[in-house]
Protein backbone atom coordinates (compact mmCIF):
# COMPACT_ATOMS: atom_id res chain seq x y z
CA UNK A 1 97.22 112.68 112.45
CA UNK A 2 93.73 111.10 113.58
CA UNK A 3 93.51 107.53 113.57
CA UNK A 4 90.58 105.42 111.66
CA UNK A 5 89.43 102.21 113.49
CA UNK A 6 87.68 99.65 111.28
CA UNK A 7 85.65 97.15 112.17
CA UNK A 8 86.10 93.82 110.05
CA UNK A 9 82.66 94.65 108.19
CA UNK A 10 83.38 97.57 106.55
CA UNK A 11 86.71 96.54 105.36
CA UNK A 12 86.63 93.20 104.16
CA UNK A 13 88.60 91.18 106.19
CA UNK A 14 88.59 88.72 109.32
CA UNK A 15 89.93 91.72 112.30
CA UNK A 16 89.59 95.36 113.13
CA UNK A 17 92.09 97.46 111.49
CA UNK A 18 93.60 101.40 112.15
CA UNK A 19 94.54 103.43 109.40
CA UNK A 20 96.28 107.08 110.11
CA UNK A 21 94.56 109.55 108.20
CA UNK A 22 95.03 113.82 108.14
CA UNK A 23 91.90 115.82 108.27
CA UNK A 24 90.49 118.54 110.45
CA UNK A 25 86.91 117.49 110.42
CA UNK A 26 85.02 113.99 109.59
CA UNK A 27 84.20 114.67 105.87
CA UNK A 28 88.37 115.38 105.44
CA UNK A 29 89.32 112.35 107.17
CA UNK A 30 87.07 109.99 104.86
CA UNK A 31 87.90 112.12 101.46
CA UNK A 32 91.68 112.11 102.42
CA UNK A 33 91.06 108.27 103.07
CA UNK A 34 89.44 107.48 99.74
CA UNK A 35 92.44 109.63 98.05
CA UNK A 36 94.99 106.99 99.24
CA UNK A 37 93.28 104.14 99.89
CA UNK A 38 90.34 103.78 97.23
CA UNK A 39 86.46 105.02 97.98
CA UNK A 40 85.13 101.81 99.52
CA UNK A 41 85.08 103.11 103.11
CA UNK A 42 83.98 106.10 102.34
CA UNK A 43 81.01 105.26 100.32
CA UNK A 44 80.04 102.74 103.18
CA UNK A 45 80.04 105.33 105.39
CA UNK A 46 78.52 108.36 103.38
CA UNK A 47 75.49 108.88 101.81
CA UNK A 48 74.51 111.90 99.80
CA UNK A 49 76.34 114.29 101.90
CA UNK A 50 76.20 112.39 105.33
CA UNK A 51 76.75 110.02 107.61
CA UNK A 52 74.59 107.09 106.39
CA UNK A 53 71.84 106.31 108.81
CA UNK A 54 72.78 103.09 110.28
CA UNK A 55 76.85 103.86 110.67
CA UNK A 56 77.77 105.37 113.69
CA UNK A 57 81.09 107.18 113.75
CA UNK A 58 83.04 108.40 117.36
CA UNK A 59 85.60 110.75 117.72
CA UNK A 60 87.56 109.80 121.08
CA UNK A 61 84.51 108.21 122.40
CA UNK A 62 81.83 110.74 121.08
CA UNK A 63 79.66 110.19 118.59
CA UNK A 64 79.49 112.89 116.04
CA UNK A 65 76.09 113.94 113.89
CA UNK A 66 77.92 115.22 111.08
CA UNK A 67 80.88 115.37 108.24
CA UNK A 68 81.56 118.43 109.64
CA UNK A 69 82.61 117.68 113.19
CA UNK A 70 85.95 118.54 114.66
CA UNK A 71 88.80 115.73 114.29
CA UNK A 72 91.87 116.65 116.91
CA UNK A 73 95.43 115.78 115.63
CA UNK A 74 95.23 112.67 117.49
CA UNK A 75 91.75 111.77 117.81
CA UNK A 76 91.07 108.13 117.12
CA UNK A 77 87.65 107.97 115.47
CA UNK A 78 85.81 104.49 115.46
CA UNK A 79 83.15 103.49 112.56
CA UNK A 80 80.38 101.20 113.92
CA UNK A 81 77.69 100.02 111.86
CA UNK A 82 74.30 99.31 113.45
CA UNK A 83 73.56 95.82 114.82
CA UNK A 84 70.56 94.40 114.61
CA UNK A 85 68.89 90.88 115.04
CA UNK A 86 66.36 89.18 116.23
CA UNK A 87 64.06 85.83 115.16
């Protein structure tokens, strides 16, 4: 089972948090997510059918361009919205 790492942004509260989620590829581990826990996440994270432009998502450390990527067994897979700032 893969495990989700969410930063405080995306899920509402004041630390990051890990879920343990099944799913063979990307797109299971966010619909399998949004089956148990609600669809918040996922709709943060996908956008008509992909990863929304400014979220970044990692699978052990490497960063994936689609739903359909690979997820191991025990992959940890980390969600990183885009910073940005300036004046």
């Amino acid at each position: 089972m893969a495990t989700i790492k969410l930063p405080a942004v995306l899920v509402g509260g004041s630390s990051t948090s890990e879920v343990a989620v099944d799913g063979d590829t990307v797109r299971e581990l966010f619909d399998n997510h949004a089956a148990e826990h609600g669809s918040e996440l996922r709709d943060s994270v996908i956008e008509d059918g992909a990863i929304k432009e400014f979220i970044n998502v990692y699978v052990d450390g490497t960063p994936v361009d689609g739903l359909d990527a690979e997820v191991p067994d025990d992959a940890q897979v980390r969600v990183i919205p885009a910073a940005s700032g300036g004046r």
